[in-house]
C-alpha atoms as a PDB file:
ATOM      1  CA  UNK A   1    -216.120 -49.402 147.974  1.00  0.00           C
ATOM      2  CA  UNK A   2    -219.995 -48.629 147.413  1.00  0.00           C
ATOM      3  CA  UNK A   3    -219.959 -45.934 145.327  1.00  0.00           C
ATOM      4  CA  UNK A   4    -223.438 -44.416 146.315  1.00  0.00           C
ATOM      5  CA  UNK A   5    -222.127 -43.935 149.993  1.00  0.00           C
ATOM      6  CA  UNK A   6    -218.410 -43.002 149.558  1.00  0.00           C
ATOM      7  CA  UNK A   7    -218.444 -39.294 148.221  1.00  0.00           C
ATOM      8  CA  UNK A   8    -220.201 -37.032 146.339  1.00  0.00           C
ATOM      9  CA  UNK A   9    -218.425 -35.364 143.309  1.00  0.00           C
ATOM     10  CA  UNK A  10    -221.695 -33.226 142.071  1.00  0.00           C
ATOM     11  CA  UNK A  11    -223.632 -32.154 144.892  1.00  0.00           C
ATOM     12  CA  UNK A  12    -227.114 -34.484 144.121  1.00  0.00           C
ATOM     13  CA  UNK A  13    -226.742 -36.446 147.493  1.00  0.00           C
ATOM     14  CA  UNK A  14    -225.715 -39.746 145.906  1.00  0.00           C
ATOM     15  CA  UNK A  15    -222.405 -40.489 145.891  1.00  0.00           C
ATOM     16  CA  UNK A  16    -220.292 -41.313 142.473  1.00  0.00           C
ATOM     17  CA  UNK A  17    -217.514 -41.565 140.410  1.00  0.00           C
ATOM     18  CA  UNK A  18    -216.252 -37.922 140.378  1.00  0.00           C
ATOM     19  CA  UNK A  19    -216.653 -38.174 144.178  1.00  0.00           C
ATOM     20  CA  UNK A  20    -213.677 -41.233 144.560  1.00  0.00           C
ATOM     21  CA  UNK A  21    -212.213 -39.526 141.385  1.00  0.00           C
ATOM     22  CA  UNK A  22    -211.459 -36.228 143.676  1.00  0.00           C
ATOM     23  CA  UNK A  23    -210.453 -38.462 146.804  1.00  0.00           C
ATOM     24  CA  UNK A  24    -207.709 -40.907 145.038  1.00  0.00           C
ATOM     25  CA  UNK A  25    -205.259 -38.642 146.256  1.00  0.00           C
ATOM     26  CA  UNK A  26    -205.857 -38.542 150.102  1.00  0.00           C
ATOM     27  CA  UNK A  27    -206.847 -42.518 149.573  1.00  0.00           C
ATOM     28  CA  UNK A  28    -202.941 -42.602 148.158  1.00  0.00           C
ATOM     29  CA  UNK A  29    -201.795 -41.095 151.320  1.00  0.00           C
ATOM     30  CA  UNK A  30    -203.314 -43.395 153.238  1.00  0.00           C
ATOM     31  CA  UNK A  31    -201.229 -46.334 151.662  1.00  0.00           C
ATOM     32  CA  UNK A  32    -204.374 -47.599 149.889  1.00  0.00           C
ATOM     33  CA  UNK A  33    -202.760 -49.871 147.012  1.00  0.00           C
ATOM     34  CA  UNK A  34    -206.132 -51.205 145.323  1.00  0.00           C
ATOM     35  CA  UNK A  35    -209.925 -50.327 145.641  1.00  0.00           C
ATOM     36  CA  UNK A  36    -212.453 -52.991 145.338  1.00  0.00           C
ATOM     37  CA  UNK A  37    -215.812 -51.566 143.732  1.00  0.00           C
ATOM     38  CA  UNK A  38    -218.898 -52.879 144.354  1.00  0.00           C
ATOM     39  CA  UNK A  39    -220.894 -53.327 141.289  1.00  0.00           C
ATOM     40  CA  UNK A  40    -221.290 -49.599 139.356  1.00  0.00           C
ATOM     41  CA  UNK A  41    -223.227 -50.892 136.251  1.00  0.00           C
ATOM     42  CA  UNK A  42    -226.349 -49.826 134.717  1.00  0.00           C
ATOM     43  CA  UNK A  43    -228.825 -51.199 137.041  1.00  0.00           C
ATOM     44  CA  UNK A  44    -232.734 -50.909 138.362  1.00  0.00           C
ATOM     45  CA  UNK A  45    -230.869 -51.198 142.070  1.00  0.00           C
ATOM     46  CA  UNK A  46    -233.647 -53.532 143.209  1.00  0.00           C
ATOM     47  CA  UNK A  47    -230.453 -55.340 145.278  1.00  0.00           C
ATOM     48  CA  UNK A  48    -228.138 -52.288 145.398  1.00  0.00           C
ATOM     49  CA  UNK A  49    -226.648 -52.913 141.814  1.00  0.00           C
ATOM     50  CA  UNK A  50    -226.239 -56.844 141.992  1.00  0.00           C
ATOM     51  CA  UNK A  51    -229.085 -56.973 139.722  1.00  0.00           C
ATOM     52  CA  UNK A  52    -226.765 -55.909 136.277  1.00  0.00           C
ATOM     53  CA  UNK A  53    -229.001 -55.093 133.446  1.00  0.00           C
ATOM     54  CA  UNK A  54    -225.769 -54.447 131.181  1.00  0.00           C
ATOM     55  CA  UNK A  55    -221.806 -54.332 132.532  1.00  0.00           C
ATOM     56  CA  UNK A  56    -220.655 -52.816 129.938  1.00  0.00           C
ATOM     57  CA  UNK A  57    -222.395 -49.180 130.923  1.00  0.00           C
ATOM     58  CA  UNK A  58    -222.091 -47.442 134.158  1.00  0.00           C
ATOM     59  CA  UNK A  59    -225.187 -46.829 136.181  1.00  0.00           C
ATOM     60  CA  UNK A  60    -225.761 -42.799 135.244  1.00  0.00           C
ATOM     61  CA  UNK A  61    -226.219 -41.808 139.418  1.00  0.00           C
ATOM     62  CA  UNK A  62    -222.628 -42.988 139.537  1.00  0.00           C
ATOM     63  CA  UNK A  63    -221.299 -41.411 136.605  1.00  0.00           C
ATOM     64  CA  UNK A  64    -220.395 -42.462 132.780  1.00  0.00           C
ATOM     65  CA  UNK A  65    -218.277 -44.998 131.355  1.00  0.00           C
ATOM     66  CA  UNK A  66    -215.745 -42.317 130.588  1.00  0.00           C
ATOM     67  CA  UNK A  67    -215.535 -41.292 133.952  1.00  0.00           C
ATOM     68  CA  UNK A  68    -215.000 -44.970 135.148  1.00  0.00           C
ATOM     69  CA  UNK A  69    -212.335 -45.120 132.483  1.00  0.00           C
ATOM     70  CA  UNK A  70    -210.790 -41.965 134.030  1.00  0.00           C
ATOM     71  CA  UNK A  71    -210.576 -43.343 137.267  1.00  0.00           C
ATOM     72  CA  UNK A  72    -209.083 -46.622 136.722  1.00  0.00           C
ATOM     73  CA  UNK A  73    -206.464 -44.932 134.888  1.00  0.00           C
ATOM     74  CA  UNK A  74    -205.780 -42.024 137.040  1.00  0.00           C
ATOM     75  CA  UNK A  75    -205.791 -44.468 140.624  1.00  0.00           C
ATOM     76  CA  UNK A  76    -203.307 -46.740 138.612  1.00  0.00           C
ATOM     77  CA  UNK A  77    -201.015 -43.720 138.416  1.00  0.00           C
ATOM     78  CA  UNK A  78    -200.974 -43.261 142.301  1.00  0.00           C
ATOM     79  CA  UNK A  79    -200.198 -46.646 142.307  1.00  0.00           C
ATOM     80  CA  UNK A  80    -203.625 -47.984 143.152  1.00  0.00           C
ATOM     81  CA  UNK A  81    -205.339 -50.947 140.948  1.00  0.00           C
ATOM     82  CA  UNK A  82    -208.826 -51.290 140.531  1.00  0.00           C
ATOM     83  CA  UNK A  83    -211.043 -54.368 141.490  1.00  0.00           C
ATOM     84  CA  UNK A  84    -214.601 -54.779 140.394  1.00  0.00           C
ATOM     85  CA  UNK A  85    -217.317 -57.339 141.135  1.00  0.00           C
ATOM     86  CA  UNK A  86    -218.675 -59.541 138.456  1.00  0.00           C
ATOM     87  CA  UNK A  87    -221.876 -61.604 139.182  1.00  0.00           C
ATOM     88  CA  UNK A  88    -222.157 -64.513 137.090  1.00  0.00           C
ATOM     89  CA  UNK A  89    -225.303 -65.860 139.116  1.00  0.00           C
ATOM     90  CA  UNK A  90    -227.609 -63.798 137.557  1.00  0.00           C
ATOM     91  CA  UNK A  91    -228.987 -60.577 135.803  1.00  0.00           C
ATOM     92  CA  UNK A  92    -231.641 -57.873 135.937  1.00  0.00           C
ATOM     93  CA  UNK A  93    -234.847 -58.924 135.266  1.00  0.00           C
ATOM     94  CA  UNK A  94    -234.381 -55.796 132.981  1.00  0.00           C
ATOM     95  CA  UNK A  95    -231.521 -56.747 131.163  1.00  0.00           C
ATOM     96  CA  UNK A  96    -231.940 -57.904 127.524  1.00  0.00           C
ATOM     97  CA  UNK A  97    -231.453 -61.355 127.737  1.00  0.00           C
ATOM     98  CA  UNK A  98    -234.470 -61.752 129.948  1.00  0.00           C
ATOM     99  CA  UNK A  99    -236.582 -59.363 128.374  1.00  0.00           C
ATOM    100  CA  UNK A 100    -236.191 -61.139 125.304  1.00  0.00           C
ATOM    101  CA  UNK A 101    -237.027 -64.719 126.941  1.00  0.00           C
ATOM    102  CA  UNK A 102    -240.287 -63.579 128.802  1.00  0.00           C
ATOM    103  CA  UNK A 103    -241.872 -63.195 124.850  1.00  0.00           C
ATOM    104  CA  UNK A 104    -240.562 -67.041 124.246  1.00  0.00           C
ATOM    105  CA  UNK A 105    -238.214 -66.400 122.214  1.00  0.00           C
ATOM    106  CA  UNK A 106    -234.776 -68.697 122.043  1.00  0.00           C
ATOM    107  CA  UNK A 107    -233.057 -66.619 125.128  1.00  0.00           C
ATOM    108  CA  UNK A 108    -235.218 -68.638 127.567  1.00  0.00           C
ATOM    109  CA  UNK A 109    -232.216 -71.566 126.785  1.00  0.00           C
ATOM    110  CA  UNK A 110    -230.068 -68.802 128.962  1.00  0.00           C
ATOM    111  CA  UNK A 111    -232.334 -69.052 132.057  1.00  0.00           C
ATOM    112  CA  UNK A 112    -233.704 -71.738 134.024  1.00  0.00           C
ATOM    113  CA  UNK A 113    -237.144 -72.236 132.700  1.00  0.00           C
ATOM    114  CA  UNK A 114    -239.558 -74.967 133.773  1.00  0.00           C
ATOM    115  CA  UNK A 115    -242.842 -76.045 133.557  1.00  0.00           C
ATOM    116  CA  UNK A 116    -244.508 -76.203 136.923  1.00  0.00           C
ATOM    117  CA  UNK A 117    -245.577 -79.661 139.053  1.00  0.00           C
ATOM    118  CA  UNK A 118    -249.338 -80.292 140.120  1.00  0.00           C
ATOM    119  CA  UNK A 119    -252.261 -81.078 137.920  1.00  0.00           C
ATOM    120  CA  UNK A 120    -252.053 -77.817 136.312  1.00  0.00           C
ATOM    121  CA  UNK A 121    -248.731 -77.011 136.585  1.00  0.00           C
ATOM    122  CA  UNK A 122    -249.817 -74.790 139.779  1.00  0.00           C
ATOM    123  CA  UNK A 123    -246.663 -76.014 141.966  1.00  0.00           C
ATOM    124  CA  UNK A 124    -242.805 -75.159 141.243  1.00  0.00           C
ATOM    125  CA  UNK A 125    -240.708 -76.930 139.785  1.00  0.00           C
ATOM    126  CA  UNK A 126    -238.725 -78.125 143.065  1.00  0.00           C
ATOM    127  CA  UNK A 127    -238.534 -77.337 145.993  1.00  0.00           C
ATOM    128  CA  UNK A 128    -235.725 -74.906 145.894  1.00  0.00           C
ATOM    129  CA  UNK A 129    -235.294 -71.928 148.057  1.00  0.00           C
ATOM    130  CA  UNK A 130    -234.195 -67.989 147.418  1.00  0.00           C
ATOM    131  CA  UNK A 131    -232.017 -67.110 149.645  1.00  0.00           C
ATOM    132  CA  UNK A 132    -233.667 -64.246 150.601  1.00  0.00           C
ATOM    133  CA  UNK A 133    -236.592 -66.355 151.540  1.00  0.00           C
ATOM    134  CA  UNK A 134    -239.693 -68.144 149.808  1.00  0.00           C
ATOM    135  CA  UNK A 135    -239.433 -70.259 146.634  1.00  0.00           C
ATOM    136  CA  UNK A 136    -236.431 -69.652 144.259  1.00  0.00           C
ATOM    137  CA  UNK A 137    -239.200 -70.160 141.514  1.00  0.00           C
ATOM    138  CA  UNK A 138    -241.662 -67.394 140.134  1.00  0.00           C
ATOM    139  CA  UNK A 139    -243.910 -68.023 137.673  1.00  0.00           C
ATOM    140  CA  UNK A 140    -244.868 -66.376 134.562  1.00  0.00           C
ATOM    141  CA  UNK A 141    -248.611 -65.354 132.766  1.00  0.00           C
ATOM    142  CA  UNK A 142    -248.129 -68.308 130.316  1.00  0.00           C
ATOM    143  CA  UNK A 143    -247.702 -70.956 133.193  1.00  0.00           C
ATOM    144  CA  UNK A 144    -243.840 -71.282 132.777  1.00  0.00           C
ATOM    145  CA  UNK A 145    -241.520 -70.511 136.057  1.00  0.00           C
ATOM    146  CA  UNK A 146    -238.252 -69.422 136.393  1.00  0.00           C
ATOM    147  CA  UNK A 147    -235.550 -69.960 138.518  1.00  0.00           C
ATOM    148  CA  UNK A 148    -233.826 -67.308 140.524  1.00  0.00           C
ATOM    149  CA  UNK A 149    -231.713 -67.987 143.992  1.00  0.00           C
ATOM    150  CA  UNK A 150    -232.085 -64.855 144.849  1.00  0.00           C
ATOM    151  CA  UNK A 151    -234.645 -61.915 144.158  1.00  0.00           C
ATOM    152  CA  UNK A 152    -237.086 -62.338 141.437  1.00  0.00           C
ATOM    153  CA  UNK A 153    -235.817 -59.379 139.983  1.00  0.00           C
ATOM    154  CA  UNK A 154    -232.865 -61.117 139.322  1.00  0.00           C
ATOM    155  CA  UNK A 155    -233.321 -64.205 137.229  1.00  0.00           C
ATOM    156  CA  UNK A 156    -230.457 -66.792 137.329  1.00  0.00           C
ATOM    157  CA  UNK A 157    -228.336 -67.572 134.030  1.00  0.00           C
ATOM    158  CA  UNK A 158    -227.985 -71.173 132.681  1.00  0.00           C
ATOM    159  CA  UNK A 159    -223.785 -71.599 132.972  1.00  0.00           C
ATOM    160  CA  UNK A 160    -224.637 -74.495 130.561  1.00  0.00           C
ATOM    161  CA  UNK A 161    -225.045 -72.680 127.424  1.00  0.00           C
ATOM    162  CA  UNK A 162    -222.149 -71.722 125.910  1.00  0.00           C
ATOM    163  CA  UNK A 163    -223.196 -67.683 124.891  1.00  0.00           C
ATOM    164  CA  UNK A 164    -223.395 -67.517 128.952  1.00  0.00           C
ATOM    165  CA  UNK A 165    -219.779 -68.559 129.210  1.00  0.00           C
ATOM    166  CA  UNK A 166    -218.934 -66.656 126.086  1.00  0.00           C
ATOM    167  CA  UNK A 167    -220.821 -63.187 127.584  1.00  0.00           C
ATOM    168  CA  UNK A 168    -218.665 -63.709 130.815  1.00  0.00           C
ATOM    169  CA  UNK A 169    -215.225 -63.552 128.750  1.00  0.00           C
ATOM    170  CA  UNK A 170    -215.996 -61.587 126.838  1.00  0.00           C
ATOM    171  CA  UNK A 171    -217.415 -58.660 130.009  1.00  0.00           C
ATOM    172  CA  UNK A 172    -213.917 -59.658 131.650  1.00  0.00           C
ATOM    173  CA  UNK A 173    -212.352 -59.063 128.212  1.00  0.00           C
ATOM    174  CA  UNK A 174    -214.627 -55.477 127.956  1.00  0.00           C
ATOM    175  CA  UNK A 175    -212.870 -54.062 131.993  1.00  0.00           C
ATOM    176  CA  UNK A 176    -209.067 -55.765 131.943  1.00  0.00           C
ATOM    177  CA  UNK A 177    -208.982 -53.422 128.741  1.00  0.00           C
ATOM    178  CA  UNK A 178    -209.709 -50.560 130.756  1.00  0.00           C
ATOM    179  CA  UNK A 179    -207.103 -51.122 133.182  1.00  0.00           C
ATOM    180  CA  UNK A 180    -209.273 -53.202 135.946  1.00  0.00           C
ATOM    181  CA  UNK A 181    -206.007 -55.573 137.479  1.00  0.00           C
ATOM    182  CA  UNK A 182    -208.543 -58.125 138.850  1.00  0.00           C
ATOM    183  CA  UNK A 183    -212.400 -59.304 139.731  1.00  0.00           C
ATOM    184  CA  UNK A 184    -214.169 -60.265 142.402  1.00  0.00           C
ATOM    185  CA  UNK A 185    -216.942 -62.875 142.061  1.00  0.00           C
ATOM    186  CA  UNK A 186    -220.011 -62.825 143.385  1.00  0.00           C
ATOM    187  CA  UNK A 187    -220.781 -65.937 144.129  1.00  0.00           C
ATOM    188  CA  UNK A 188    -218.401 -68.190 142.390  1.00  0.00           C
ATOM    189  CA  UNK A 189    -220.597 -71.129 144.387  1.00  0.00           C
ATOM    190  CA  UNK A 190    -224.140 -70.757 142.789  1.00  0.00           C
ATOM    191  CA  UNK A 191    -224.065 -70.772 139.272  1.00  0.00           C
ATOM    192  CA  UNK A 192    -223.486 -74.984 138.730  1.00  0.00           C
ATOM    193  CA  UNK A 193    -227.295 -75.954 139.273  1.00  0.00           C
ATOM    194  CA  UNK A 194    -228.453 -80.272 138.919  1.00  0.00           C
ATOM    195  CA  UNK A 195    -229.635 -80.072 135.294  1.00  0.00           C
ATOM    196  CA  UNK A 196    -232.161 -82.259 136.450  1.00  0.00           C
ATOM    197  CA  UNK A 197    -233.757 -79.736 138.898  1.00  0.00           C
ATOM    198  CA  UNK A 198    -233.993 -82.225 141.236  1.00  0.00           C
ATOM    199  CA  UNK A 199    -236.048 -81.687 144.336  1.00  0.00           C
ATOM    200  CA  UNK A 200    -234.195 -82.024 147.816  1.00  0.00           C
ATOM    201  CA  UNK A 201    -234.257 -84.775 149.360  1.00  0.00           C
ATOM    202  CA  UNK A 202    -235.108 -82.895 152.658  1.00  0.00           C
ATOM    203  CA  UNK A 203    -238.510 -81.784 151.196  1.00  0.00           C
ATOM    204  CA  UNK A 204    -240.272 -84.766 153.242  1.00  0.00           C
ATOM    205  CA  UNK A 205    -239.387 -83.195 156.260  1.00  0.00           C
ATOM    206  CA  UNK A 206    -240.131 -79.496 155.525  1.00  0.00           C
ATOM    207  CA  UNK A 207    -243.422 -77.563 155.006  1.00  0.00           C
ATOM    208  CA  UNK A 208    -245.078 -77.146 152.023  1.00  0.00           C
ATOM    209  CA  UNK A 209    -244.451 -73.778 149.878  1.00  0.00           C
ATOM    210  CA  UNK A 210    -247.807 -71.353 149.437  1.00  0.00           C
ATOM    211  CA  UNK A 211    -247.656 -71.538 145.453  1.00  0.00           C
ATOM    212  CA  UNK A 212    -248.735 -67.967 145.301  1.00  0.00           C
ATOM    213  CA  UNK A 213    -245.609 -66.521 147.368  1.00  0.00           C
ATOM    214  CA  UNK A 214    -244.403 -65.397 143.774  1.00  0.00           C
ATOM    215  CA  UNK A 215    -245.733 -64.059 140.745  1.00  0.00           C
ATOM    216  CA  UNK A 216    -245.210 -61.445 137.976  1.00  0.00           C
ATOM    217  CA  UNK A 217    -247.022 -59.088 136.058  1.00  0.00           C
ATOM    218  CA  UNK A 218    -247.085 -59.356 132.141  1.00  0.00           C
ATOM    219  CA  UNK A 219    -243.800 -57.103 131.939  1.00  0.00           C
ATOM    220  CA  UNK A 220    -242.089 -60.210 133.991  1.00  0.00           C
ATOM    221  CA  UNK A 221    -241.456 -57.726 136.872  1.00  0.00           C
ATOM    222  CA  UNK A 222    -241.247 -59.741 140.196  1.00  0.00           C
ATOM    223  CA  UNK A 223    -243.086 -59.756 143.270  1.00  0.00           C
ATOM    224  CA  UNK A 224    -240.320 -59.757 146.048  1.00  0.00           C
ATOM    225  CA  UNK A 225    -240.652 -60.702 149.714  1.00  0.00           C
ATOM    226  CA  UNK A 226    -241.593 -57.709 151.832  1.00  0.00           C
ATOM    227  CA  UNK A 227    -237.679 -58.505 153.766  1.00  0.00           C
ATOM    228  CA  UNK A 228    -235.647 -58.827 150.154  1.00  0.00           C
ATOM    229  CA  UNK A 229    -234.080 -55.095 150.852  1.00  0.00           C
ATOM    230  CA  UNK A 230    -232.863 -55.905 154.204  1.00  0.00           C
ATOM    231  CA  UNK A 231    -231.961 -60.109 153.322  1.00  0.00           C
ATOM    232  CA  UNK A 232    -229.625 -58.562 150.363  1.00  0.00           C
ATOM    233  CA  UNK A 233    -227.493 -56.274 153.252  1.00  0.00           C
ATOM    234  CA  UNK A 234    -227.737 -59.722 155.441  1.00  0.00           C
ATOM    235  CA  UNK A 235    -226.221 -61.556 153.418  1.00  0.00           C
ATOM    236  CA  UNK A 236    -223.630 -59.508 151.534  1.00  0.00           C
ATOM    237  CA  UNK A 237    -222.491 -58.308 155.685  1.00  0.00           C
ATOM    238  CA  UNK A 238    -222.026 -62.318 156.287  1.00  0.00           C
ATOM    239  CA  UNK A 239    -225.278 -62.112 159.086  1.00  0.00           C
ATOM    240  CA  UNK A 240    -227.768 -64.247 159.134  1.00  0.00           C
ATOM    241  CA  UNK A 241    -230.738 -63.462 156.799  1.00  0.00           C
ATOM    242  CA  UNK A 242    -234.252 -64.011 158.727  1.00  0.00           C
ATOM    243  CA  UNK A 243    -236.756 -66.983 157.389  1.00  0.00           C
ATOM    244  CA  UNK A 244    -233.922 -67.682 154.917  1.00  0.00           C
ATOM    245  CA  UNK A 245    -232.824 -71.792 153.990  1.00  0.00           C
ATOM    246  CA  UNK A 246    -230.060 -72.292 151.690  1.00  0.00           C
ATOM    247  CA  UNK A 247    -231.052 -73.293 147.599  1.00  0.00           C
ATOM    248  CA  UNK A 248    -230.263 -76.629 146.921  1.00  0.00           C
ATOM    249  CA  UNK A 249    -228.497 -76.450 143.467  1.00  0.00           C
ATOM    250  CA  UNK A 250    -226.174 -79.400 143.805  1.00  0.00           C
ATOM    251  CA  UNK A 251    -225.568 -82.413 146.086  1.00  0.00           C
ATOM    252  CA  UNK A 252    -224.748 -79.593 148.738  1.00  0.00           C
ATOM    253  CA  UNK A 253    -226.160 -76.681 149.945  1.00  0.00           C
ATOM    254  CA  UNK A 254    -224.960 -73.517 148.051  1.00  0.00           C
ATOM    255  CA  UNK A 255    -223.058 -71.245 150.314  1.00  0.00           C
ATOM    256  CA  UNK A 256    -223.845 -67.573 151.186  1.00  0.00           C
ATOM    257  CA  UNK A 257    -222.131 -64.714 149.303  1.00  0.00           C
ATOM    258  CA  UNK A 258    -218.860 -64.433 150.713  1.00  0.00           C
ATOM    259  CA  UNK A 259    -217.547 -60.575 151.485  1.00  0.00           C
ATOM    260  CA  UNK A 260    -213.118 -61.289 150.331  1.00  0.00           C
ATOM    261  CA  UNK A 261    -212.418 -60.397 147.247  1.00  0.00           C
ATOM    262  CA  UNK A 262    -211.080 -63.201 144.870  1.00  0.00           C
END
C-alpha cells in the first residue's frame, strides 16, 4: 500500500494515514489479512519515501506517529497485521548521519567515502554504476566522493560498521513494539559491497564515465539524472529502467529491487 495514493482521510489531496485508518473496515470485508506499507517515514520524497531521513517519525503528509500507532493497532483487531518496508541500502541525503559526515566528522566511517582516481583525484573511485543510471559515485566540494547505488540523494550505508547494524535492530526493535508482525526489505541484495571497491573487471570493454555526470552543492544536495523520477517507478514495478547497468558491489552483479514482500 502507497499511502499517498490509497485514500484521503483530510481532504488536502494527498492521501494518508487517517485515509486507510477509515477504510480498515471495508479492507476487512474484503478478506484482507495483512497490509504491506510502503515506506511512510519522514522523508524529502526525492524517490517516493525510499530516501528515509529518520524511521522512527512518520512523514507529516501521511500523518503522525500516533496515528501510525493507531492503525497498526486498530487493523490488528480486524484481524489484519501490518508489514512495513525497511531499506537498509541507504538513507536521505538529509538524514543525520550524512549531514554530519559531509562536515568530516567521524560519521563518514558509516558511508562509503573515497578519494577519487586521476592525477587530481578528478575520476571516481570505480567504475560502479547507479542503478538509475550514470556513476554510483558523486563527489563532494573537498574532492572526496561518495558512494550511492542509487540516487545521489540517497547515500549508501557502510553494513561494515557495527552502529549500522546496531541502528537496523534497533529501528526493527522501535516498529515490532508497535505491533508491526513483519518487514519487508528493500533490497536485502545491495548492502554487502567489496571493501576493496574494486573496479569491474568489465570496465575494459565499456565506455568511459563523463566525470562531471555528478556533483553537489556545499549543502551535499545531489545532482540527479534528469530520468531518476521515472528509473525509481522502473525499477520498484520490476521493468526495465532505460540507460541503466547493474552496480557491481560483489563478484556478481547486484540484483534489482524485488516487488514480494519478505
Amino acid at each position: 500500500m502507497y499511502v499517498r495514493s490509497f485514500a484521503d482521510g483530510d481532504g488536502d489531496g494527498t492521501g494518508d494515514l487517517a485515509g486507510v485508518r477509515a477504510r480498515l473496515g471495508y479492507l476487512a470485508e474484503l478478506g484482507v489479512d495483512a497490509l504491506w506499507f510502503n515506506p511512510w517515514y519522514l522523508s524529502p520524497m526525492k524517490d517516493g519515501g525510499y530516501d528515509v531521513a529518520d524511521y522512527r517519525a512518520i512523514d507529516p503528509a501521511f500523518g503522525t506517529l500516533a496515528e501510525a500507532e493507531k492503525l497498526i493497532a486498530e487493523a490488528r483487531e480486524l484481524g489484519i497485521r501490518t508489514i512495513v518496508d525497511i531499506v537498509p541500502n541507504h538513507v536521505s541525503d538529509q538524514h543525520p548521519w550524512f549531514r554530519a559526515a559531509l562536515t568530516g566528522g567521524p560519521e563518514r566511517e558509516l558511508f562509503h567515502f573515497r578519494p577519487g582516481r586521476g592525477e587530481h583525484g578528478e575520476l571516481p573511485p570505480n567504475d560502479w554504476r547507479s542503478e538509475f543510471g550514470g556513476p554510483a559515485w558523486t563527489r563532494l566540494p573537498d574532492g572526496d566522493w561518495y558512494l550511492h547505488l542509487f540516487a545521489p540523494e540517497q547515500p549508501d550505508l557502510n553494513w561494515a560498521h557495527p552502529a549500522v547494524r546496531q541502528e537496523h535492530e534497533d529501528i526493527l526493535r522501535f516498529w515490532f513494539e508497535r505491533g508491526v508482525a513483519g518487514v519487508r526489505i528493500d533490497s536485502a541484495a545491495l548492502p554487502a559491497k567489496d571493501p576493496g571497491c574494486r573496479t569491474s573487471p568489465r570496465a575494459a570493454t565499456r565506455t568511459p564515465m563523463s566525470t562531471a555526470t555528478n556533483s553537489t552543492t556545499s549543502t551535499g544536495a545531489g545532482v540527479p539524472s534528469p530520468t531518476s523520477t521515472r528509473a525509481s517507478s522502473s525499477a520498484r514495478s520490476g521493468s526495465p529502467t532505460p540507460n541503466a547497468s547493474p552496480a557491481i558491489c560483489a563478484p556478481t552483479n547486484c540484483t534489482p529491487r524485488s516487488t514480494s514482500p519478505s
